[in-house]
PDB file of N, CA and C in Angstrom:
ATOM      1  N   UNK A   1       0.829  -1.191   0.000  1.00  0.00           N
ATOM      2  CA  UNK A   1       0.000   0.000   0.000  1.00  0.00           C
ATOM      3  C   UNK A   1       0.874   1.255   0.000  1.00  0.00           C
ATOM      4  N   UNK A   2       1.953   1.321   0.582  1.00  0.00           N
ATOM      5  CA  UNK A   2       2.848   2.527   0.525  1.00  0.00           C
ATOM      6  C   UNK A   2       3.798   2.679  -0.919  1.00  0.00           C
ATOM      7  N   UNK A   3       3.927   1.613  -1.357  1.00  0.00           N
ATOM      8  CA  UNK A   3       4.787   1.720  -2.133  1.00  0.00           C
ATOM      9  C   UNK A   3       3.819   2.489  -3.958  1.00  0.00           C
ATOM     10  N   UNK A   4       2.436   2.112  -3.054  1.00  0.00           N
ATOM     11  CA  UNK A   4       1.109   2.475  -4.713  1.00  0.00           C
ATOM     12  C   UNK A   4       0.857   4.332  -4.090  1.00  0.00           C
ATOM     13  N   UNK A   5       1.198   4.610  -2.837  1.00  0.00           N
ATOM     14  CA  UNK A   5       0.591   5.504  -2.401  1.00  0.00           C
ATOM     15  C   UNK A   5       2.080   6.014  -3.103  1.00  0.00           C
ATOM     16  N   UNK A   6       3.601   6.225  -2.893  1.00  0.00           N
ATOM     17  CA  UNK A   6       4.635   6.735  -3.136  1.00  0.00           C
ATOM     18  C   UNK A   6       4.439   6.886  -4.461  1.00  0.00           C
ATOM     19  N   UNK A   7       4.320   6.205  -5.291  1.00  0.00           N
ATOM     20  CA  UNK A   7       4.246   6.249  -6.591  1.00  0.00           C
ATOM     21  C   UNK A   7       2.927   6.934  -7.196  1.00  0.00           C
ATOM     22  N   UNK A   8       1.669   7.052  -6.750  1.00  0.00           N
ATOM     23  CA  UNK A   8       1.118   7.942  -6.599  1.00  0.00           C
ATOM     24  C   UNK A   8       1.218   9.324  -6.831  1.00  0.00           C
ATOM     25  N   UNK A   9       2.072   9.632  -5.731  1.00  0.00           N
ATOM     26  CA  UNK A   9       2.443  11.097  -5.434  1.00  0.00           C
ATOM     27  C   UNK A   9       3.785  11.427  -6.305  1.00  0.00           C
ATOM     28  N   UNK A  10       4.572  10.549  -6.875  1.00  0.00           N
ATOM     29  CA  UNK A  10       5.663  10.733  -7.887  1.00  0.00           C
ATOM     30  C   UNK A  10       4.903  10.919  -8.888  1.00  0.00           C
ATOM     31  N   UNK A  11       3.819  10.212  -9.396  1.00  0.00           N
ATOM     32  CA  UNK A  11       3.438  10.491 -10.316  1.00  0.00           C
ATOM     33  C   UNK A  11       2.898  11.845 -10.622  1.00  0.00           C
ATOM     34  N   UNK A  12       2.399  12.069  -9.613  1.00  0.00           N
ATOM     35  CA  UNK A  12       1.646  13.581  -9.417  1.00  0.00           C
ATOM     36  C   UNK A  12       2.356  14.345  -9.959  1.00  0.00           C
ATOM     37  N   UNK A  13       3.586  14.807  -8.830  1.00  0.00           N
ATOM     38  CA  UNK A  13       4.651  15.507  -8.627  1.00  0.00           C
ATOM     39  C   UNK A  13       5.119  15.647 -10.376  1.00  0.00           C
ATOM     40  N   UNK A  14       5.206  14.631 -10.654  1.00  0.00           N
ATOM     41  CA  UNK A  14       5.994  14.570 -12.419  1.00  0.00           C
ATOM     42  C   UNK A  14       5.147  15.563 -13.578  1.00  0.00           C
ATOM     43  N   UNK A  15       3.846  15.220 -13.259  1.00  0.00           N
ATOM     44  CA  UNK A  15       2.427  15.726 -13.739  1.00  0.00           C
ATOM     45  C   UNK A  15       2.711  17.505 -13.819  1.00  0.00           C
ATOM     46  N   UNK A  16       3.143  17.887 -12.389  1.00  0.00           N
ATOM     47  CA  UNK A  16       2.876  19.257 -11.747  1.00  0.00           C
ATOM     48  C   UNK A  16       3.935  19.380 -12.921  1.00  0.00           C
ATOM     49  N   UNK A  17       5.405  19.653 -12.837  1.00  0.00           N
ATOM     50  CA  UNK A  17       6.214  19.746 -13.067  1.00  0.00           C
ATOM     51  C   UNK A  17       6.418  20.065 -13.976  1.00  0.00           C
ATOM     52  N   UNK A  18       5.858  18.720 -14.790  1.00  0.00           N
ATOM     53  CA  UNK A  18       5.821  19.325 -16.565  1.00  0.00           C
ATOM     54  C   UNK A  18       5.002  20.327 -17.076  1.00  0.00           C
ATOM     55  N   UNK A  19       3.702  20.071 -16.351  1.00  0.00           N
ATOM     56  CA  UNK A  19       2.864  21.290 -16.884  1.00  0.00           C
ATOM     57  C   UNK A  19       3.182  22.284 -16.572  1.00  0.00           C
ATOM     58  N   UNK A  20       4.211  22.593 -15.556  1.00  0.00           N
ATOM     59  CA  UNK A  20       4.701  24.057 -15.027  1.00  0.00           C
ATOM     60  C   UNK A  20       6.342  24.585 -16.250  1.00  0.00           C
ATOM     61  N   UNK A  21       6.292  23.632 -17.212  1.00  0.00           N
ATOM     62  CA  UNK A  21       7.262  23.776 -18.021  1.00  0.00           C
ATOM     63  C   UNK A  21       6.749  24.727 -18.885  1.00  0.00           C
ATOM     64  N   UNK A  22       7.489  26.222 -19.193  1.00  0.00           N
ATOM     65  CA  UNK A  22       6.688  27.289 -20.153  1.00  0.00           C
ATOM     66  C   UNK A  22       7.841  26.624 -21.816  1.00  0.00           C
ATOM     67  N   UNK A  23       7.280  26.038 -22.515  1.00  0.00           N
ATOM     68  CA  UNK A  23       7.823  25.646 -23.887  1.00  0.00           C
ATOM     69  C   UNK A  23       7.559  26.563 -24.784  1.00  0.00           C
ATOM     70  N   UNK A  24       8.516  27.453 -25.385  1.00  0.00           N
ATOM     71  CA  UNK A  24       8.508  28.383 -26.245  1.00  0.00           C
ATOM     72  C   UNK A  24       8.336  28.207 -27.408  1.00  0.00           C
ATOM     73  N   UNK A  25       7.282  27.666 -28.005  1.00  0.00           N
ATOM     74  CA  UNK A  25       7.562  27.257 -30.122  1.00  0.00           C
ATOM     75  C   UNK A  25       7.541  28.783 -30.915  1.00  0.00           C
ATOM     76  N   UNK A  26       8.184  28.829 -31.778  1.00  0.00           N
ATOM     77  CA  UNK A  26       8.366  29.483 -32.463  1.00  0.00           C
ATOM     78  C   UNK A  26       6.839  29.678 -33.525  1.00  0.00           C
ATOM     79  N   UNK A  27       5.746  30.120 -33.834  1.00  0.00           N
ATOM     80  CA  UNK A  27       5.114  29.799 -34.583  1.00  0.00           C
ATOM     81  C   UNK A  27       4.888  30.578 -35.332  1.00  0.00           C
ATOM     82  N   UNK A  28       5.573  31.518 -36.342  1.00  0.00           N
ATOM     83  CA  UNK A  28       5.460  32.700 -37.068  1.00  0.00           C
ATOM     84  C   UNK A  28       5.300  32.501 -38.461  1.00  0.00           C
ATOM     85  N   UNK A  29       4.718  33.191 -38.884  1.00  0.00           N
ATOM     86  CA  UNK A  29       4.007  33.260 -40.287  1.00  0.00           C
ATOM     87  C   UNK A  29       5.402  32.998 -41.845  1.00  0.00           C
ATOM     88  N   UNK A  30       5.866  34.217 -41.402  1.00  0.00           N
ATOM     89  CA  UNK A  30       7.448  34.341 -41.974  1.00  0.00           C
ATOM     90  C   UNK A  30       8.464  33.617 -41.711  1.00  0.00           C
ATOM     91  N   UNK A  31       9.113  33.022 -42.320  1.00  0.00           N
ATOM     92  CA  UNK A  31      10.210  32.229 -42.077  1.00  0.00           C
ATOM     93  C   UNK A  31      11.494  33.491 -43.056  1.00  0.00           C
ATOM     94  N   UNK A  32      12.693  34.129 -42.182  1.00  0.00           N
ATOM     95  CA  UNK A  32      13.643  34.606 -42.540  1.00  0.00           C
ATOM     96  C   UNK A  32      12.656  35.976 -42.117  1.00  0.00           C
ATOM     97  N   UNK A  33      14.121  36.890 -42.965  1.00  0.00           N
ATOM     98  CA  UNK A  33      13.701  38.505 -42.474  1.00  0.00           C
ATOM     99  C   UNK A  33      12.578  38.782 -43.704  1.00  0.00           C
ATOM    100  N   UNK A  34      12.577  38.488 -44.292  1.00  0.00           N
ATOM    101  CA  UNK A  34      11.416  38.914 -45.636  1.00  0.00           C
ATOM    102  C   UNK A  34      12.238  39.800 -46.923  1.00  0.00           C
ATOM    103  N   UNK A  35      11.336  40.278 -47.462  1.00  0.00           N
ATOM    104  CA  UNK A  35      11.766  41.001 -48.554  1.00  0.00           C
ATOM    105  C   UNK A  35      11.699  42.140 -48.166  1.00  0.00           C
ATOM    106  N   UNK A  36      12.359  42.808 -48.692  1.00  0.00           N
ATOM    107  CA  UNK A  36      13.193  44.396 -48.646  1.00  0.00           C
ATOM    108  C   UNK A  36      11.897  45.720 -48.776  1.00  0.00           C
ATOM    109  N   UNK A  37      11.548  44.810 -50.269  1.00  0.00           N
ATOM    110  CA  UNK A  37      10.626  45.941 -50.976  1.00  0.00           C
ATOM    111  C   UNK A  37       9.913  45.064 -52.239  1.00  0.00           C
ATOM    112  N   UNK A  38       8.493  45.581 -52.601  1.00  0.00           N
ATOM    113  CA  UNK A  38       7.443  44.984 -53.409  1.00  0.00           C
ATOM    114  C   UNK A  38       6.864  45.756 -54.272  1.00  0.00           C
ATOM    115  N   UNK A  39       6.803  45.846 -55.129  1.00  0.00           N
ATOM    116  CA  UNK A  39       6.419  47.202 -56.340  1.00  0.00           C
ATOM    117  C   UNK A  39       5.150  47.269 -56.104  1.00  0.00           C
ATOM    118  N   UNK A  40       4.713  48.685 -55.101  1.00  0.00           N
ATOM    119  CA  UNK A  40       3.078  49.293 -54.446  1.00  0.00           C
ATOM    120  C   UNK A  40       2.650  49.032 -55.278  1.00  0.00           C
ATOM    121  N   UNK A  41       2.283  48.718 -56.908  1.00  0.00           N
ATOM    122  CA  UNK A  41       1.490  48.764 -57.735  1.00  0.00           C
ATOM    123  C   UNK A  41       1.030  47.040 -57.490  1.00  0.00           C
ATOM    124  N   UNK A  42       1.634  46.192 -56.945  1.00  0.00           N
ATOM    125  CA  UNK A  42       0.895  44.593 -57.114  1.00  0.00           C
ATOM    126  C   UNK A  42       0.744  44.509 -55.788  1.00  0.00           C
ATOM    127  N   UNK A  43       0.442  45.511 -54.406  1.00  0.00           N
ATOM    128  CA  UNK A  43      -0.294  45.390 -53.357  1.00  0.00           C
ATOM    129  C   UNK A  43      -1.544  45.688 -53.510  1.00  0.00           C
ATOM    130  N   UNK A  44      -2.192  44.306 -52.635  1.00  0.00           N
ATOM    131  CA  UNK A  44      -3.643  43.976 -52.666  1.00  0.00           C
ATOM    132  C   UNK A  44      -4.288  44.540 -51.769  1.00  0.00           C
ATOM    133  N   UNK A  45      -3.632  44.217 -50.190  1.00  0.00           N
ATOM    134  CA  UNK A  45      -3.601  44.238 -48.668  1.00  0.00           C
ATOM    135  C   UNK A  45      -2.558  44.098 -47.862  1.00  0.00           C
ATOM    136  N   UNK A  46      -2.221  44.801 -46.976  1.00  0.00           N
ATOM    137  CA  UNK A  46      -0.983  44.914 -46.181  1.00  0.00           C
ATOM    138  C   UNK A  46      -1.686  44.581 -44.386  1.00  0.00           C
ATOM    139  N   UNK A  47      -0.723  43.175 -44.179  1.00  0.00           N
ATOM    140  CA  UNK A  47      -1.442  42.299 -42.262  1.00  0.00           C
ATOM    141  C   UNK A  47      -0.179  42.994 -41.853  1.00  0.00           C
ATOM    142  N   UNK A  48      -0.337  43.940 -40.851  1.00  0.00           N
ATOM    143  CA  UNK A  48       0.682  43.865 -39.916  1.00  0.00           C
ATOM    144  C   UNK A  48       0.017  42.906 -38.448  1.00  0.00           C
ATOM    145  N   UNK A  49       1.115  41.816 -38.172  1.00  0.00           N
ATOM    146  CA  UNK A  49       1.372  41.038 -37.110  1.00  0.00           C
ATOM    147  C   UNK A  49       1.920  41.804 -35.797  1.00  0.00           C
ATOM    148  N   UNK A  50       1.631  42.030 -34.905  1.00  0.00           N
ATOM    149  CA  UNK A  50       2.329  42.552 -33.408  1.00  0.00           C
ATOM    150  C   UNK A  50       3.350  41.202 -32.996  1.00  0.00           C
ATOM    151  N   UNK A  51       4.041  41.343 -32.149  1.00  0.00           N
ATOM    152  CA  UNK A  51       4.851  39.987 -31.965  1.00  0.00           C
ATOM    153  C   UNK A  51       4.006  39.571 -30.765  1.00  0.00           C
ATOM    154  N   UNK A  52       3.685  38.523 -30.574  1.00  0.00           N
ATOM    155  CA  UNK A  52       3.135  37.740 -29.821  1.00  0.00           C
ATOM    156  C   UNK A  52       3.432  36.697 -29.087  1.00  0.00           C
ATOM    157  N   UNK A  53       3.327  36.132 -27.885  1.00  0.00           N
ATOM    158  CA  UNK A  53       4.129  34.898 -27.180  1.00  0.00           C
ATOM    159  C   UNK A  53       4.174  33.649 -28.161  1.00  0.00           C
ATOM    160  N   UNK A  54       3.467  33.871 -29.636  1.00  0.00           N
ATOM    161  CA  UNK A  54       3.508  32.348 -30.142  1.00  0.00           C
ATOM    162  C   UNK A  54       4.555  32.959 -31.089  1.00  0.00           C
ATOM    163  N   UNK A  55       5.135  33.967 -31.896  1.00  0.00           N
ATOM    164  CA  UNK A  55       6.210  34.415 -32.403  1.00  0.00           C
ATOM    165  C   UNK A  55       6.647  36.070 -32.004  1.00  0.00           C
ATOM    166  N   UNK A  56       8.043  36.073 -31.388  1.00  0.00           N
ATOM    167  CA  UNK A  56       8.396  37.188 -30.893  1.00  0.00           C
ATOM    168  C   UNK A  56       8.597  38.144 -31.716  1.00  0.00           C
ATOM    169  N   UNK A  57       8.724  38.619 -33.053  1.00  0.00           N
ATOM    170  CA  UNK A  57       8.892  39.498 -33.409  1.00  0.00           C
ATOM    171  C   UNK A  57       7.335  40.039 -34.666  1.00  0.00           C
ATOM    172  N   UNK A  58       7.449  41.445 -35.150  1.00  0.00           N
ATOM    173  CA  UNK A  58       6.335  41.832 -35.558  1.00  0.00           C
ATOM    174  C   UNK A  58       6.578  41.335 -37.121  1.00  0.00           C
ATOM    175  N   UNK A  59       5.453  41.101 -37.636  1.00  0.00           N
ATOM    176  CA  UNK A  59       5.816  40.292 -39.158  1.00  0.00           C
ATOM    177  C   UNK A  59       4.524  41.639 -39.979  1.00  0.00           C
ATOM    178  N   UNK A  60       5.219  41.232 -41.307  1.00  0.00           N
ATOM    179  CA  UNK A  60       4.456  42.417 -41.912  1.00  0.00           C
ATOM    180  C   UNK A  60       4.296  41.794 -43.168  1.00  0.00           C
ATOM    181  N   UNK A  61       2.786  41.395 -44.029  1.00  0.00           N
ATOM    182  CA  UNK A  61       2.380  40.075 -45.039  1.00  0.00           C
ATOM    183  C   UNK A  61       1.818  41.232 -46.047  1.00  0.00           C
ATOM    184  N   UNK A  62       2.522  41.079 -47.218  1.00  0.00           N
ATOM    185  CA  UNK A  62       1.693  41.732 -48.280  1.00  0.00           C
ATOM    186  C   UNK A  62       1.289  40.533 -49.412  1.00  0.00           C
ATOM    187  N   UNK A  63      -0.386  41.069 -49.593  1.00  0.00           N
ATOM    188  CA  UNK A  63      -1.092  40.079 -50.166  1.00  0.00           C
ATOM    189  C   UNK A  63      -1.083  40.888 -51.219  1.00  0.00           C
ATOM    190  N   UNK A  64      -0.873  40.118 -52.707  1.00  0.00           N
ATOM    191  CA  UNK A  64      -0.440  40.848 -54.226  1.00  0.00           C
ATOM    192  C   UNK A  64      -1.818  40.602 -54.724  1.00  0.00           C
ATOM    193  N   UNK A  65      -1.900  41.239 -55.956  1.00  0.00           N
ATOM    194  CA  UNK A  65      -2.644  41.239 -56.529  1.00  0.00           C
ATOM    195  C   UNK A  65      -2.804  40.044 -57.491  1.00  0.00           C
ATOM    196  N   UNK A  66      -3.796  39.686 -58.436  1.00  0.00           N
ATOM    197  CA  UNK A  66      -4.126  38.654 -59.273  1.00  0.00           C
ATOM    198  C   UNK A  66      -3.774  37.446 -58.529  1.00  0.00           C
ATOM    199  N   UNK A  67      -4.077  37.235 -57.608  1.00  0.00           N
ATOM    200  CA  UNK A  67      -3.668  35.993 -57.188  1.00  0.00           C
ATOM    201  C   UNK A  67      -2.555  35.650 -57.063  1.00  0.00           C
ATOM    202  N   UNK A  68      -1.313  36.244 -56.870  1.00  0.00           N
ATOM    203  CA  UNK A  68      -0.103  36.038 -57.098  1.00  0.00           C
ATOM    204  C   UNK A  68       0.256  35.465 -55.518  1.00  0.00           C
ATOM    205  N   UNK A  69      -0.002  35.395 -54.395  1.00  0.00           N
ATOM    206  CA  UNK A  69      -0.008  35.245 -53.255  1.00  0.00           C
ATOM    207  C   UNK A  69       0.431  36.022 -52.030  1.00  0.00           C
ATOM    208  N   UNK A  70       1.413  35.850 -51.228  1.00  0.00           N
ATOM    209  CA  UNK A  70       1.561  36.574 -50.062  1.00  0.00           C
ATOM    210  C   UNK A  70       2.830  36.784 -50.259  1.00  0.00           C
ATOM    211  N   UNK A  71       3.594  37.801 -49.453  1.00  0.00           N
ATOM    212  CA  UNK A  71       5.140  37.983 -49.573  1.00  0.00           C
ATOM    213  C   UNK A  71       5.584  38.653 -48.113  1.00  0.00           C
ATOM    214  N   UNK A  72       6.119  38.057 -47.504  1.00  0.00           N
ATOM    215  CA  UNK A  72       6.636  38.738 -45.768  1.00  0.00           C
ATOM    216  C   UNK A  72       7.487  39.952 -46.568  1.00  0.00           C
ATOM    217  N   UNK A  73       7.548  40.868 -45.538  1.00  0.00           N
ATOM    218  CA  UNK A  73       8.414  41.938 -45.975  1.00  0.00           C
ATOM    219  C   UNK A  73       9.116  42.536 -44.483  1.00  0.00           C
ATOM    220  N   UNK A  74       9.892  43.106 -45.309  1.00  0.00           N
ATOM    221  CA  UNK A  74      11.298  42.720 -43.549  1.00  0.00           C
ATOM    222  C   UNK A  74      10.936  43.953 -42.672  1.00  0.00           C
ATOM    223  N   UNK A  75      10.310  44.223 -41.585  1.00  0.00           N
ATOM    224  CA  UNK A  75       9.915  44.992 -40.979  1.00  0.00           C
ATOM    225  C   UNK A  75      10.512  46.467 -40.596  1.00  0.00           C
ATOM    226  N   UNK A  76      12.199  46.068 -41.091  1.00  0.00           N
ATOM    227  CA  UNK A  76      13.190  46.554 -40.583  1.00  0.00           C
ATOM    228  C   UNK A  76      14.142  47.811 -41.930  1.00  0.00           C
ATOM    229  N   UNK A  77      13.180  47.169 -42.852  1.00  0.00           N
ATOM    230  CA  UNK A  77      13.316  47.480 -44.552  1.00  0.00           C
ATOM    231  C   UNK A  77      12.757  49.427 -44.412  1.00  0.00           C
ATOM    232  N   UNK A  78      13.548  50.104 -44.907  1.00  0.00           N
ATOM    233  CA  UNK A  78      12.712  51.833 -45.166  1.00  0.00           C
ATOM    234  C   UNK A  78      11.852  51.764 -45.859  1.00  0.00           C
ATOM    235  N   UNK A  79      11.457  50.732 -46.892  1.00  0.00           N
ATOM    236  CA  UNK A  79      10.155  50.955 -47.646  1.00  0.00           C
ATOM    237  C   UNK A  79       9.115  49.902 -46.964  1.00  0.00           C
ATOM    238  N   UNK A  80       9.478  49.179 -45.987  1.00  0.00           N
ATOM    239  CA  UNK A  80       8.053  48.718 -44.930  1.00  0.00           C
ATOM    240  C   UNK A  80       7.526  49.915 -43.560  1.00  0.00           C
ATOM    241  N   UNK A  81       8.842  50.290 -43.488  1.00  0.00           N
ATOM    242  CA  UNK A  81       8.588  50.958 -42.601  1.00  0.00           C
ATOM    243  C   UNK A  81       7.640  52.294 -42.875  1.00  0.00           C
ATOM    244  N   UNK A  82       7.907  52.657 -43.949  1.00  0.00           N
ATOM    245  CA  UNK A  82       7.135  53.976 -44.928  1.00  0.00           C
ATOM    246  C   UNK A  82       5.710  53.653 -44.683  1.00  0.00           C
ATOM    247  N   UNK A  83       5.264  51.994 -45.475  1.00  0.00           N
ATOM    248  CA  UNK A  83       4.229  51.538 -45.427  1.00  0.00           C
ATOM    249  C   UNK A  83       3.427  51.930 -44.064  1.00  0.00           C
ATOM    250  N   UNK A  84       4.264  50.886 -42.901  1.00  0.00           N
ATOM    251  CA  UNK A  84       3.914  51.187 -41.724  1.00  0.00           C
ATOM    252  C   UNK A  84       3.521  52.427 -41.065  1.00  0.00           C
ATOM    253  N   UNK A  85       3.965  53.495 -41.539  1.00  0.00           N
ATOM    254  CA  UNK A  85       3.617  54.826 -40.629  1.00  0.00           C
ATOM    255  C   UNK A  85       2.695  54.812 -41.688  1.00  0.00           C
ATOM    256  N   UNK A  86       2.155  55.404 -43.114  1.00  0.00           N
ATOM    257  CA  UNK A  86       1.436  55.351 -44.049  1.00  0.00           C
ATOM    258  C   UNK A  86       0.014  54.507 -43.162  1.00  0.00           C
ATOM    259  N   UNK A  87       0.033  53.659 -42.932  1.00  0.00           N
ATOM    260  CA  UNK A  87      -1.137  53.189 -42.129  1.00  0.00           C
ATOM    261  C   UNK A  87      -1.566  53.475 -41.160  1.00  0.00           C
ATOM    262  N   UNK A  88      -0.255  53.920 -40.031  1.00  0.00           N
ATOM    263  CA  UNK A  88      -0.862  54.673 -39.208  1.00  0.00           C
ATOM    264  C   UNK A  88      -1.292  55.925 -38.822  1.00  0.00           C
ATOM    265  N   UNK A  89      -0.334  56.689 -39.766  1.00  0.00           N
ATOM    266  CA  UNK A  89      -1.551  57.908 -40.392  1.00  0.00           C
ATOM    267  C   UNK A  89      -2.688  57.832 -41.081  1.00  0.00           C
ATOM    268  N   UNK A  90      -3.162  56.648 -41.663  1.00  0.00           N
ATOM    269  CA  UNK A  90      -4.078  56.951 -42.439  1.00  0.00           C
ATOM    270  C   UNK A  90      -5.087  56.345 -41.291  1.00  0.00           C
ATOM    271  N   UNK A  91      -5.159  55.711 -40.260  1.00  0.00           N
ATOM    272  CA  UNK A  91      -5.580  55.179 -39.355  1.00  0.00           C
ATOM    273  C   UNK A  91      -5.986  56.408 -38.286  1.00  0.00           C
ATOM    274  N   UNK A  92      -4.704  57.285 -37.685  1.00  0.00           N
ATOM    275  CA  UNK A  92      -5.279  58.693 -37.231  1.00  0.00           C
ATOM    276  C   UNK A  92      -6.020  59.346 -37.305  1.00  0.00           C
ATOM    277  N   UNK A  93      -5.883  59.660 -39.259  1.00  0.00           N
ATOM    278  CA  UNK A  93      -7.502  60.424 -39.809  1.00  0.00           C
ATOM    279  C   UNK A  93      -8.602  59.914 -39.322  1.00  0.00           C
ATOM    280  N   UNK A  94      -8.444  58.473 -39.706  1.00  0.00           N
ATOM    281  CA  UNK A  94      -9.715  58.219 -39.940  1.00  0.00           C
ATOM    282  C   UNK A  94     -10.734  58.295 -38.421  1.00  0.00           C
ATOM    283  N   UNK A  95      -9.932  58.499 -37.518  1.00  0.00           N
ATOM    284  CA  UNK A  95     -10.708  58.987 -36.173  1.00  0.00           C
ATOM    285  C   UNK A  95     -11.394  59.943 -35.894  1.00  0.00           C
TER     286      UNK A  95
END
């Protein structure tokens, strides 16, 4: 009986333990820094991402036109960054 009750409480204990493990995955949209720059004329829609506990840094997705698909763009780039304030001025107005 002691030896089901010990093992018991090891088991527990093991239980606590792991679930108290914070596992960091990486889960971000972008893989690498992205592209530099995208000719404004084949932007569809521009996602800016905030960085979030499931990927730490901010990701920035331009969706092209004709179906051409999505393209990360490097957050860190002067012509994302342009973009970026560009939205948030145009976001200001619109208040």
């Amino acid at each position: 009986m002691k030896t089901v009750t010990a093992l018991l409480l090891l088991v527990s204990l093991a239980v606590v333990a792991i679930e108290g493990q914070h596992i960091k995955s990486q889960r971000c949209v972008c893989l690498g820094a992205g592209l530099n720059m995208v000719k404004p004329a084949r932007i569809e829609k521009i996602e800016i991402l905030p960085s979030s506990p499931s990927c730490g840094r901010m990701e920035v997705i331009a969706t092209l036109k004709n179906g051409a698909g999505k393209r990360c763009l490097n957050p860190e780039s002067k012509f994302t960054k342009k973009i970026i304030e560009k939205i948030a001025k145009n976001n200001r107005n619109a208040r």
